[in-house]
N, C-alpha and C. Protein backbone atom coordinates (compact mmCIF):
# COMPACT_ATOMS: atom_id res chain seq x y z
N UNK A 1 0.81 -1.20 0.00
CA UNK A 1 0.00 0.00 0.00
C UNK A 1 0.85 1.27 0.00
N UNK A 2 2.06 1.30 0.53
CA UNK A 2 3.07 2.05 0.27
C UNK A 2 3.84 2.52 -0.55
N UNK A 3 3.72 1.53 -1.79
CA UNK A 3 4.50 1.86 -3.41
C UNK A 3 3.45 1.94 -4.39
N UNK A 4 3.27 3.20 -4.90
CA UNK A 4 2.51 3.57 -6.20
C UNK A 4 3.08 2.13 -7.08
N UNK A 5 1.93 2.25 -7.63
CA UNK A 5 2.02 1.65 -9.59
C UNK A 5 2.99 1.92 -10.01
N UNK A 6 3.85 1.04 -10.83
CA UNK A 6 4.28 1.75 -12.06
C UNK A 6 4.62 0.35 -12.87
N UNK A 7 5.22 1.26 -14.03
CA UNK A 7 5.48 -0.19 -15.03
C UNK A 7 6.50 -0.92 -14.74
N UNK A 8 6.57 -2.12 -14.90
CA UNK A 8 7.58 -3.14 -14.48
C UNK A 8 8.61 -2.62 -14.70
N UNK A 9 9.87 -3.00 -14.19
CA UNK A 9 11.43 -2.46 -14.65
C UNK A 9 11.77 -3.79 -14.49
N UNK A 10 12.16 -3.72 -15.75
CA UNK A 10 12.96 -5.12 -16.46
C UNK A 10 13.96 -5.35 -15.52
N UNK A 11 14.82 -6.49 -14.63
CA UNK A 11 16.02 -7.08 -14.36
C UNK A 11 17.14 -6.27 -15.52
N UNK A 12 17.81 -5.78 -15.31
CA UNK A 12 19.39 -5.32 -15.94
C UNK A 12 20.38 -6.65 -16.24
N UNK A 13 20.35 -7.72 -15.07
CA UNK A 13 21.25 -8.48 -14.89
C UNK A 13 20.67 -9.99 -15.77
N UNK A 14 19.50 -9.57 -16.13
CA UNK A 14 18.81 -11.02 -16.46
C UNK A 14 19.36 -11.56 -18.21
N UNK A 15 19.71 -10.36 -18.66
CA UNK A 15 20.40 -10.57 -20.20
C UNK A 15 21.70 -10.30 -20.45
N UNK A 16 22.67 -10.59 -18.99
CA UNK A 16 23.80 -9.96 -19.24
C UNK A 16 24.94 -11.04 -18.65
N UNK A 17 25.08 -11.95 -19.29
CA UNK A 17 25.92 -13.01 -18.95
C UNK A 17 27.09 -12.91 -18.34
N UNK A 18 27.68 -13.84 -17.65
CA UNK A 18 28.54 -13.93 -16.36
C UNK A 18 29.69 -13.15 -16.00
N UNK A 19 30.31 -13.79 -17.52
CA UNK A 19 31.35 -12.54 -17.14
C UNK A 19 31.28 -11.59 -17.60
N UNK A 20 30.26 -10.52 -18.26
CA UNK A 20 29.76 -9.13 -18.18
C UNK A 20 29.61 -8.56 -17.16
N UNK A 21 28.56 -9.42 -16.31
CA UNK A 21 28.79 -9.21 -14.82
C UNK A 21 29.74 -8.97 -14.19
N UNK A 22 30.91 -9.99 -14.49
CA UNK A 22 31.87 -10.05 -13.30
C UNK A 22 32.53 -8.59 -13.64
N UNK A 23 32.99 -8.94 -15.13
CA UNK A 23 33.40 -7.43 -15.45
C UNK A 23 33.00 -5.92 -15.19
N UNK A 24 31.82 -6.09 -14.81
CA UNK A 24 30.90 -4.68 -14.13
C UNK A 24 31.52 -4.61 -12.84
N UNK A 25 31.18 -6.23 -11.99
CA UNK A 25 31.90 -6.08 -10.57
C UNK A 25 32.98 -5.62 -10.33
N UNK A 26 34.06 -6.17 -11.65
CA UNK A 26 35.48 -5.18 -11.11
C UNK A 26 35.22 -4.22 -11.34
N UNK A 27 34.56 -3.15 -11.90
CA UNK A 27 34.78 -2.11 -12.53
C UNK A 27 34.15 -1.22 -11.27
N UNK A 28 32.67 -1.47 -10.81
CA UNK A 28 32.41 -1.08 -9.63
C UNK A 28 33.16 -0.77 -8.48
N UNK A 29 33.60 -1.94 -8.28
CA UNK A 29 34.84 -2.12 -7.32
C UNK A 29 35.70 -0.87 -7.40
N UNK A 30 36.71 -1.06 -8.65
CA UNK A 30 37.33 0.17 -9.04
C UNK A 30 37.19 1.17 -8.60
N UNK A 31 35.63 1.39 -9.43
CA UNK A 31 35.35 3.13 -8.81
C UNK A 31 35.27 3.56 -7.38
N UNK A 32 34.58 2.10 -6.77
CA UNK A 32 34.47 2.92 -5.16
C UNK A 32 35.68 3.11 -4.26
N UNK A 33 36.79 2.78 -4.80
CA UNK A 33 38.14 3.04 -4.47
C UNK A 33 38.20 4.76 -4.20
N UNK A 34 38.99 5.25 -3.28
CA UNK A 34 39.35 6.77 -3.11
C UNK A 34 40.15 6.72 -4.22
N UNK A 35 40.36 8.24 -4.93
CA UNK A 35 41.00 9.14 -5.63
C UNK A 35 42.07 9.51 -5.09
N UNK A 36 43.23 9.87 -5.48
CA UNK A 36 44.05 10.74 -5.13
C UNK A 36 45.03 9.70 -3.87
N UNK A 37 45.84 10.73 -3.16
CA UNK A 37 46.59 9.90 -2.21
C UNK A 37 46.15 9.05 -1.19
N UNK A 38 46.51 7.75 -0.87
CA UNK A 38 46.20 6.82 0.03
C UNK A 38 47.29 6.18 0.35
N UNK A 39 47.13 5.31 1.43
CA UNK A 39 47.76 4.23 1.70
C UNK A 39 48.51 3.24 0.97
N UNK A 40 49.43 3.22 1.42
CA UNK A 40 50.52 2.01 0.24
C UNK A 40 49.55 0.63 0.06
N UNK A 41 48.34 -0.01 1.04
CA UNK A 41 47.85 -0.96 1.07
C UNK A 41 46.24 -0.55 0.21
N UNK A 42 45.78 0.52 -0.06
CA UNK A 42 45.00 1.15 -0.72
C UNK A 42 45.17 0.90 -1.83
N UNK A 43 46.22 1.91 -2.02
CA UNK A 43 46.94 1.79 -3.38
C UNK A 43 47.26 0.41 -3.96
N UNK A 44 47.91 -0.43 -3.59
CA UNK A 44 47.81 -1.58 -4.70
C UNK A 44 46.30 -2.10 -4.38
N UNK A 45 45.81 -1.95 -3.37
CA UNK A 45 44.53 -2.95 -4.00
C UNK A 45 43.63 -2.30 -5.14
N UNK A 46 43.78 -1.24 -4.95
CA UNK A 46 43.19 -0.10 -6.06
C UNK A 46 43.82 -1.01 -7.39
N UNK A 47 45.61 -0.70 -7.59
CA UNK A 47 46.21 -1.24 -9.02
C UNK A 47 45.57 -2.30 -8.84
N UNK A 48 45.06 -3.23 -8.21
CA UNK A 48 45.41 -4.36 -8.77
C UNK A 48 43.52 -5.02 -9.41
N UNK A 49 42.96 -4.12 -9.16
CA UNK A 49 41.75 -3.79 -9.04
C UNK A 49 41.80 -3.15 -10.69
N UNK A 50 42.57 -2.13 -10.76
CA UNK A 50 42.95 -1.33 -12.11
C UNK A 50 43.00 -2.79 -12.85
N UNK A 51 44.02 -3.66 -12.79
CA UNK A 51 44.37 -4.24 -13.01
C UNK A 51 43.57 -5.61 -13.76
N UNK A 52 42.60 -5.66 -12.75
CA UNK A 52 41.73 -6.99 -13.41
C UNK A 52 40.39 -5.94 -14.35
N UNK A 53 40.38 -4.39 -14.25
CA UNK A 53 39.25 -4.10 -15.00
C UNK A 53 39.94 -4.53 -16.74
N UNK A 54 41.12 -3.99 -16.95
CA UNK A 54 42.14 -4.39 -18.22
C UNK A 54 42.08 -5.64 -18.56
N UNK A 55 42.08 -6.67 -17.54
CA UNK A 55 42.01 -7.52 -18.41
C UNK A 55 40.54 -8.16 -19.06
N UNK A 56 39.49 -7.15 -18.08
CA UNK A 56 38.04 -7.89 -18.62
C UNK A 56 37.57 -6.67 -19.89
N UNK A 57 38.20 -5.72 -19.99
CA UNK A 57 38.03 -4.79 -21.13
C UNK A 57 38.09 -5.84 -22.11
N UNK A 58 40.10 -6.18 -22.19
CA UNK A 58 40.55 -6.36 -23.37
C UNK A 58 39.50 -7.94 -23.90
N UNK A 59 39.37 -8.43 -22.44
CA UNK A 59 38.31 -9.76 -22.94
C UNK A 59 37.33 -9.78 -23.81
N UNK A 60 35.85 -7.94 -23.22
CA UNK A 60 34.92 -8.10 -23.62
C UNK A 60 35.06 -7.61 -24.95
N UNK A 61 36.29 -6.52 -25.39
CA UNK A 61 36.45 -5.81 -26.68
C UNK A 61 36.48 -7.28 -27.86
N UNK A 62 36.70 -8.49 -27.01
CA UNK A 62 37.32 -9.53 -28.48
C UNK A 62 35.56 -10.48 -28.52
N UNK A 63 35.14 -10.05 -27.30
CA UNK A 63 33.04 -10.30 -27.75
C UNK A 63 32.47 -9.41 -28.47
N UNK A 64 33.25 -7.97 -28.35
CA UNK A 64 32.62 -6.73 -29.55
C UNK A 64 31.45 -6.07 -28.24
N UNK A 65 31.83 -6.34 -26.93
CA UNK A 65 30.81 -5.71 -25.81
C UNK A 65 31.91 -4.85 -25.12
N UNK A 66 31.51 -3.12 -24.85
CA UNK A 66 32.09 -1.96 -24.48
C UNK A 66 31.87 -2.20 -22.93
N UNK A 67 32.76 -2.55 -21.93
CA UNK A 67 32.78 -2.23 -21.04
C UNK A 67 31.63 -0.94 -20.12
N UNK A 68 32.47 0.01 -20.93
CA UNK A 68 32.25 1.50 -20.29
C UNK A 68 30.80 1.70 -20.98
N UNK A 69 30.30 1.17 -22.00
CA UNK A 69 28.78 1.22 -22.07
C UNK A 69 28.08 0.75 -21.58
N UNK A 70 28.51 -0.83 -20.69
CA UNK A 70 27.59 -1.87 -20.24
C UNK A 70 27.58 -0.94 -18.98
N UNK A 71 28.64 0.06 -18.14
CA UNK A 71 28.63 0.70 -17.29
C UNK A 71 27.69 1.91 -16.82
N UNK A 72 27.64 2.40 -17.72
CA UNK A 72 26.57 3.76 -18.61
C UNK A 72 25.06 3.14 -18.24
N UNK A 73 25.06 1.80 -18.96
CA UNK A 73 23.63 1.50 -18.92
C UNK A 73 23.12 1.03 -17.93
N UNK A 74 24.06 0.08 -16.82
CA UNK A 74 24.19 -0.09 -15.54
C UNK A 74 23.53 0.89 -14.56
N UNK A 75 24.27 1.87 -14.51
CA UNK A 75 24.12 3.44 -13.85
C UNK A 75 22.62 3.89 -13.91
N UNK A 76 22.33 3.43 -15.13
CA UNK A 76 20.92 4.58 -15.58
C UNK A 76 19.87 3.57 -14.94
N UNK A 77 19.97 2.27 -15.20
CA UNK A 77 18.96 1.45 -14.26
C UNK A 77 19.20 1.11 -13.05
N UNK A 78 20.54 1.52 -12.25
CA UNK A 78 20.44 1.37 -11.03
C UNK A 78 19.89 2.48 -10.33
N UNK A 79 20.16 3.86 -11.45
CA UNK A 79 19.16 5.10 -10.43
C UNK A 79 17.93 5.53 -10.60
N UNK A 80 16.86 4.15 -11.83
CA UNK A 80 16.02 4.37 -11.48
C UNK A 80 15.30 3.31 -10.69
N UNK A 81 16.16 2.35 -10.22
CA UNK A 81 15.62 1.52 -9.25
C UNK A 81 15.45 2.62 -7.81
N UNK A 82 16.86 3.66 -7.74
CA UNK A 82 16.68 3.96 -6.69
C UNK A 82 15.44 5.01 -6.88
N UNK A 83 15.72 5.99 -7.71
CA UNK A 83 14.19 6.87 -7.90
C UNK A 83 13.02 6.26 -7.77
N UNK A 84 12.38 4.64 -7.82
CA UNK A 84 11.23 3.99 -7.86
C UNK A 84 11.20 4.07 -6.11
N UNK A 85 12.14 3.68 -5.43
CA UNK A 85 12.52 3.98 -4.05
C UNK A 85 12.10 4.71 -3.37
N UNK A 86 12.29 6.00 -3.64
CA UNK A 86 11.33 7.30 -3.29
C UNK A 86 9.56 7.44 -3.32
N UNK A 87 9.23 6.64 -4.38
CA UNK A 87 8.02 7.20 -4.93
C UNK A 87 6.87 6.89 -3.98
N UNK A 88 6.03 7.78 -3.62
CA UNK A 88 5.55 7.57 -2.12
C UNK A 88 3.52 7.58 -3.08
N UNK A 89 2.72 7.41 -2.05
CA UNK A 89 1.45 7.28 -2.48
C UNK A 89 0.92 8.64 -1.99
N UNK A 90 0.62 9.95 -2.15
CA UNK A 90 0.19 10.51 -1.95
C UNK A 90 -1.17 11.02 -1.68
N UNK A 91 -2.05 9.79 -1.79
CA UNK A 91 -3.42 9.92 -0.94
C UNK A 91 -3.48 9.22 0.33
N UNK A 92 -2.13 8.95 0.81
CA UNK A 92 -2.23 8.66 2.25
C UNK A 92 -2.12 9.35 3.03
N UNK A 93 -1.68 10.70 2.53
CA UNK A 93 -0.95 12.01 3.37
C UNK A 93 -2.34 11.92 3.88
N UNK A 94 -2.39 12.33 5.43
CA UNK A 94 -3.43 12.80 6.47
C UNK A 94 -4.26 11.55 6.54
N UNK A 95 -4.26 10.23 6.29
CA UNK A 95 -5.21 9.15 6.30
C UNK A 95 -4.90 8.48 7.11
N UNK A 96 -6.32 8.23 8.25
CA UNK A 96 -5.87 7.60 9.35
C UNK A 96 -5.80 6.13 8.64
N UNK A 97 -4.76 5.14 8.92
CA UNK A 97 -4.49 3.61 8.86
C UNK A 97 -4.29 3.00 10.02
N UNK A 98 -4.42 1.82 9.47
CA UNK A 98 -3.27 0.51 10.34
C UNK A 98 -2.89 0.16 8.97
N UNK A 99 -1.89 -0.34 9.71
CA UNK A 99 -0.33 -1.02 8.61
C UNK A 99 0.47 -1.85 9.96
N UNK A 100 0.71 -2.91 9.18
CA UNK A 100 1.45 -4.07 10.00
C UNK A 100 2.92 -4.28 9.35
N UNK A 101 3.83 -4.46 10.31
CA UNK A 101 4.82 -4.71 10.34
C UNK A 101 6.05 -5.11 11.03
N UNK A 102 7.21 -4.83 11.07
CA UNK A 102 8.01 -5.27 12.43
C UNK A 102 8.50 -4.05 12.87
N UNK A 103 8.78 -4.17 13.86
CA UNK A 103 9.02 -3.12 14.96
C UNK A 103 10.47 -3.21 15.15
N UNK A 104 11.49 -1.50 14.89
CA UNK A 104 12.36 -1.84 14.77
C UNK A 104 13.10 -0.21 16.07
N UNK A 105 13.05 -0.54 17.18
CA UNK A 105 12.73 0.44 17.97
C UNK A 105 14.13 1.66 17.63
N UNK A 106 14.16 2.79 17.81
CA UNK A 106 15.31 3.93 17.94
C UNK A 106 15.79 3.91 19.13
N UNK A 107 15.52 3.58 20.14
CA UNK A 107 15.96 3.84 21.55
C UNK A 107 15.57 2.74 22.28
N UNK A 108 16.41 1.92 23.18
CA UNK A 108 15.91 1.12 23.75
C UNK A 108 15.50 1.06 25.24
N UNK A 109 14.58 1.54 25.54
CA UNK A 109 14.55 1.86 27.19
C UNK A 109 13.29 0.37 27.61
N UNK A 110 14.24 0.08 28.99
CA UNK A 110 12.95 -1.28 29.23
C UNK A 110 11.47 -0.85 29.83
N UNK A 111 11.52 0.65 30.25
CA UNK A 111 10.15 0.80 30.04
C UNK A 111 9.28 1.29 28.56
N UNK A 112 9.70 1.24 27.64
CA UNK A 112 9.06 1.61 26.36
C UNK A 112 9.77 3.14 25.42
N UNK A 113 9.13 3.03 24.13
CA UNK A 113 9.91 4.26 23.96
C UNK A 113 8.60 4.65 23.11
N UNK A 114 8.98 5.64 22.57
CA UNK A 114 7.87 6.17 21.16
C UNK A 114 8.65 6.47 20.05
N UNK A 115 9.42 5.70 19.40
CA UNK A 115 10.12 6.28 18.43
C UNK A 115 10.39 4.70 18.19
N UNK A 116 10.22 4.69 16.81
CA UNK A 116 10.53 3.29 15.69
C UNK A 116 10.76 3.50 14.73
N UNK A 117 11.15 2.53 13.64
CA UNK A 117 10.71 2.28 12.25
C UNK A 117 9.96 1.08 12.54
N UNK A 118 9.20 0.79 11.30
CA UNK A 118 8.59 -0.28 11.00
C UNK A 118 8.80 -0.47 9.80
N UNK A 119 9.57 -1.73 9.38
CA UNK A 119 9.97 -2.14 8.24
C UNK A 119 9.14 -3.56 7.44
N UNK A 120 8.93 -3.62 6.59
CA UNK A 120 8.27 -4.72 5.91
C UNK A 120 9.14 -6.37 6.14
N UNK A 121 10.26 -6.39 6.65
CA UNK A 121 10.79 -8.02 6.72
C UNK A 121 11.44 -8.42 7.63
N UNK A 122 11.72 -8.82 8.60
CA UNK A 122 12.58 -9.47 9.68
C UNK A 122 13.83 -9.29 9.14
N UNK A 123 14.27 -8.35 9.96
CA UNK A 123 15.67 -8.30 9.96
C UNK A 123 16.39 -7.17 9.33
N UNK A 124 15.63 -6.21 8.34
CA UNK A 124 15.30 -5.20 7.83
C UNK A 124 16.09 -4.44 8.26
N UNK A 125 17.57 -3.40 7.72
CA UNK A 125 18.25 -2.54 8.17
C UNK A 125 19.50 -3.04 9.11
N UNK A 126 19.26 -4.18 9.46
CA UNK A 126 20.26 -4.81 10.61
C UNK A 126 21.46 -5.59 9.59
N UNK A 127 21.45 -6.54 9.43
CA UNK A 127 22.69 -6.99 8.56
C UNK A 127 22.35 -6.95 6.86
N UNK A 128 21.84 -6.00 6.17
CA UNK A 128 22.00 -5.75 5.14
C UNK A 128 21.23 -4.44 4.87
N UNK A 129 21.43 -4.01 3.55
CA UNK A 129 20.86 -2.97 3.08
C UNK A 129 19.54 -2.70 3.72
N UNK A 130 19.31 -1.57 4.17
CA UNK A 130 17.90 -1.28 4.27
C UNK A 130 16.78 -0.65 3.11
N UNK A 131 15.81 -1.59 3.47
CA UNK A 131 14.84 -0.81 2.32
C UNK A 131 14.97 -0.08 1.71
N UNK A 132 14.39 -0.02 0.18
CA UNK A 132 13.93 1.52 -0.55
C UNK A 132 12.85 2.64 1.13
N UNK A 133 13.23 3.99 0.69
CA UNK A 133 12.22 4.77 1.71
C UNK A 133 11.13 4.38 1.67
N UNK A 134 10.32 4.29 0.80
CA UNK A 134 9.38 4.19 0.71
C UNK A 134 8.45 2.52 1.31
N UNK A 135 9.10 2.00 1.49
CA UNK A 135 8.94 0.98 2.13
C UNK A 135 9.19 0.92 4.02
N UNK A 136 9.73 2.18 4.26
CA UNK A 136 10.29 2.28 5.63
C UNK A 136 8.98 3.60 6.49
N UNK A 137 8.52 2.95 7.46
CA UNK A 137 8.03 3.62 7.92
C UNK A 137 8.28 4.43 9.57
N UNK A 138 8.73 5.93 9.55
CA UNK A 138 9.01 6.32 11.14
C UNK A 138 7.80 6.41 12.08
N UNK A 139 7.87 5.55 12.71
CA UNK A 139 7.08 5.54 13.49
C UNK A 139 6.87 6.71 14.66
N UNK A 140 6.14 7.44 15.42
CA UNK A 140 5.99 8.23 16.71
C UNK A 140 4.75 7.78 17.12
N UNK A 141 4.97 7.10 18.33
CA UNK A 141 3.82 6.78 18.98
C UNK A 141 3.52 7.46 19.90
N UNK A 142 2.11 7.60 20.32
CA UNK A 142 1.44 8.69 21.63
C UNK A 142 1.89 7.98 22.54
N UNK A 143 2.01 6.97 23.16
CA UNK A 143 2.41 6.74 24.42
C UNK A 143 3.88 5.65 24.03
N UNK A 144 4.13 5.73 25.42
CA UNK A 144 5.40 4.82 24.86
C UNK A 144 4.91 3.27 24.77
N UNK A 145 6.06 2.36 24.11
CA UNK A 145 5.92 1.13 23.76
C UNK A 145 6.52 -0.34 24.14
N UNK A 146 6.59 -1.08 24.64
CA UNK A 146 8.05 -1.77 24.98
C UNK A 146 8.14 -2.77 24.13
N UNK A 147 8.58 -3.68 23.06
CA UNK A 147 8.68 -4.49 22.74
C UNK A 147 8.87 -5.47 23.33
N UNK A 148 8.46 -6.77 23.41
CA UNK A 148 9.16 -7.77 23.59
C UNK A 148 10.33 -8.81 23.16
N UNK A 149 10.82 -8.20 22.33
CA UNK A 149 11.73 -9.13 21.24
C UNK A 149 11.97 -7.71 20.42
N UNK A 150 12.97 -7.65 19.40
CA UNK A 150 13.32 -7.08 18.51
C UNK A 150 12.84 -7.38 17.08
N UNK A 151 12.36 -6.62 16.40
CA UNK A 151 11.19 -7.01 15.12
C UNK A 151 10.43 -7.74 15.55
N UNK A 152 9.60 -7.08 16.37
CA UNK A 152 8.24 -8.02 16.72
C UNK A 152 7.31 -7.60 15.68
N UNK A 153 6.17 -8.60 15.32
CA UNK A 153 5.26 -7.87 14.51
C UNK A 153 4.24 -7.41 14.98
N UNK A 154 3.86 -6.51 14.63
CA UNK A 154 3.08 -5.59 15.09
C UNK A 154 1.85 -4.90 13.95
N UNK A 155 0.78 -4.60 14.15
CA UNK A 155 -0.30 -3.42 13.90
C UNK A 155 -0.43 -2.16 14.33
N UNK A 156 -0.05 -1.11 13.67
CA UNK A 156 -0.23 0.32 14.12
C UNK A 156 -1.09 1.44 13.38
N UNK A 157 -1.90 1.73 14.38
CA UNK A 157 -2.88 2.42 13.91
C UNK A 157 -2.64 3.94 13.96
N UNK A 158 -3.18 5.01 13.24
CA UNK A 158 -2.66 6.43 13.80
C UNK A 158 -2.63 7.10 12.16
N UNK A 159 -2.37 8.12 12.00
CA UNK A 159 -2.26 9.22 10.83
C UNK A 159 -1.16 9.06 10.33
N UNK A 160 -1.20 8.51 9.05
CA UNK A 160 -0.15 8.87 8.24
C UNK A 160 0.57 9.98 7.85
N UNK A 161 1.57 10.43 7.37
CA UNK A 161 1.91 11.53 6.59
C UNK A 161 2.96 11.06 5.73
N UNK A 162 3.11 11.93 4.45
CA UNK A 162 4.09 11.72 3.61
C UNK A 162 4.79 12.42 3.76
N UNK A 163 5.82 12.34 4.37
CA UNK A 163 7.09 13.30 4.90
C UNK A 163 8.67 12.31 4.67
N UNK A 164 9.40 12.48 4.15
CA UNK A 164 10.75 11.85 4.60
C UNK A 164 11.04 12.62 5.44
N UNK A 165 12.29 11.35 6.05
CA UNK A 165 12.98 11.41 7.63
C UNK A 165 13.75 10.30 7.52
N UNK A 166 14.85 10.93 8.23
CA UNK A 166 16.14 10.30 8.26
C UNK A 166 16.35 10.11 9.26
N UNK A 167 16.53 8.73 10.11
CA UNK A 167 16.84 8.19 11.45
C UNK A 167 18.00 7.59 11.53
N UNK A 168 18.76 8.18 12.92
CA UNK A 168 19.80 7.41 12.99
C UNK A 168 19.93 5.49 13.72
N UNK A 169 20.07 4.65 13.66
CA UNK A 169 19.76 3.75 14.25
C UNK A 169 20.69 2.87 14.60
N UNK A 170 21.08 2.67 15.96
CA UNK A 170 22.27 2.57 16.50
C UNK A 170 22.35 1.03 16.76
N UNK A 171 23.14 0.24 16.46
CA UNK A 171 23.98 -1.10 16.75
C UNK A 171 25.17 -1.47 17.77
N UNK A 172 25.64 -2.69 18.17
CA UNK A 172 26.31 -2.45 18.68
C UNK A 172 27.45 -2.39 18.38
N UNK A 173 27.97 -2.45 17.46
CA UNK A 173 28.96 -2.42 16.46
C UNK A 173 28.84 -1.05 15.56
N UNK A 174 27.89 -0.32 15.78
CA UNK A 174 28.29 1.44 15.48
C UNK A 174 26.79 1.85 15.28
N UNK A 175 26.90 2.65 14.34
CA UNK A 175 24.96 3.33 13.64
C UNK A 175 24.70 3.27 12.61
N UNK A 176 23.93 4.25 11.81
CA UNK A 176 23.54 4.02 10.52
C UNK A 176 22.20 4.74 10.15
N UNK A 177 22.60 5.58 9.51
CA UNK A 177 21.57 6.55 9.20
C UNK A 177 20.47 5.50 8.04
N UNK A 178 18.84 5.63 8.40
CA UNK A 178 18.19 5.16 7.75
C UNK A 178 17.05 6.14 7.52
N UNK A 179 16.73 5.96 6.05
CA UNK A 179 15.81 6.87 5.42
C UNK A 179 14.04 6.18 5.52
N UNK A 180 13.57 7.19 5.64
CA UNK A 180 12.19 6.59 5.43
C UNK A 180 11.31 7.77 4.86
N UNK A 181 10.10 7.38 4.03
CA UNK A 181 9.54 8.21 3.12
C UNK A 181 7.96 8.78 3.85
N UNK A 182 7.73 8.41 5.17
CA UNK A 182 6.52 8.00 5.54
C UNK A 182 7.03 8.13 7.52
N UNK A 183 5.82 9.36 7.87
CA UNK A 183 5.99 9.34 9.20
C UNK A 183 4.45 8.72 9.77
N UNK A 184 4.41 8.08 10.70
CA UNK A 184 2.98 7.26 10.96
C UNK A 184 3.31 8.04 12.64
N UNK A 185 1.87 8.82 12.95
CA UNK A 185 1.57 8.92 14.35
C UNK A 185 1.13 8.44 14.99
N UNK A 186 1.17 7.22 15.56
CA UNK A 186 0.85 6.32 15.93
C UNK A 186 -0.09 6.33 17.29
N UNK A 187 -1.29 5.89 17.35
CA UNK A 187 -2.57 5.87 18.50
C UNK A 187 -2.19 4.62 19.08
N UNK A 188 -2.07 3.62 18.54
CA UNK A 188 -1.93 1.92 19.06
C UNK A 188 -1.54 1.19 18.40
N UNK A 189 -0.60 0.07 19.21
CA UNK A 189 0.42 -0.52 18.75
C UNK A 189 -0.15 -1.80 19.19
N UNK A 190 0.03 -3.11 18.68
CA UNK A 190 -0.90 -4.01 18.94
C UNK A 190 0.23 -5.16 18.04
N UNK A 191 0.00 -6.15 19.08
CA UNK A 191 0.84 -7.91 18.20
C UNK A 191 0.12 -7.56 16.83
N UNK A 192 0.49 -7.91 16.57
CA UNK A 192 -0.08 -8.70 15.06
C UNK A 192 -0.94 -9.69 14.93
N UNK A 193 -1.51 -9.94 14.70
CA UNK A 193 -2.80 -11.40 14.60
C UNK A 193 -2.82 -11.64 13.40
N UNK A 194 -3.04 -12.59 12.89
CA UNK A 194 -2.77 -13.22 11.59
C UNK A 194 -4.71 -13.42 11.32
């Protein structure tokens, strides 16, 4: 209920055989390397990184496939996967709902807090990428909440709004700023019932 319509977006990767791929992967790789001066241990992994994009150039040039185009075209469908990311439903702005999901608290106090996300999957933001925004919802609840478990599932009822917001969300192993497209004011928080 959170992601507008739109027209399918084809897979990128589904017509682009293995080692095209792999060859994108080094090349990726490559780029996310720093510029300019680094570390002697930087630096060669960078060359050597340089190193294997040359030899999947000179590979794909003898298939008659351009590297730096398969790169180009790469780019343009990975930012509109992320632009589909954003795209929020705008007749939810001011609509009171419930929406179910897991509970992914900002603060952990053992008497309750009022501040969450609620994310669509177990596990959501914790050891991998977090959601497109638009799939992430900040929660503020009127009273506070306590979980019992971490991603519990839950029903929350309360006023939507279409607002992004950027939460920081802390681990124990550091933080991590997470985006969400959707603030929910939350009246009641309730298990989930199937």
């Amino acid at each position: 209920m959170l992601i507008p319509q739109t027209e399918p977006l084809e897979n990128f990767f589904e017509d682009v055989p293995f080692d095209q791929q792999q060859a994108l992967r080094n090349l990726l790789y490559l780029e996310a390397y720093p510029k300019g001066d680094v570390s002697e241990e930087v630096a060669a992994a960078r060359e050597e990184a340089r190193n294997r994009v040359a030899v999947a150039r000179e590979d794909l040039e003898k298939q008659g496939v351009d590297i730096d185009d398969l790169y180009e075209r790469y780019k343009k469908w990975a930012a509109e996967v992320e632009r589909r990311g954003t795209l929020t439903e705008p007749k939810l702005d001011g609509e009171r709902i419930s929406i179910s999901g897991y509970l992914l608290p900002l603060d952990f106090d053992p008497d309750g807090t009022t501040e969450f996300l609620l994310v669509p999957y177990f596990g959501a933001c914790i050891h991998e990428p977090p959601p497109p925004p638009n799939q992430v919802v900040y929660l503020k609840s009127s009273s506070p909440y306590a979980p019992t478990a971490l991603f519990e599932g839950v029903t929350v009822t309360g006023t939507m709004r279409v607002q992004p917001a950027t939460k920081d969300l802390s681990f124990v192993d550091g933080s991590s700023e997470v985006a969400s497209a959707y603030i929910l004011e939350g009246d009641t928080i309730e298990l989930y019932q199937e």
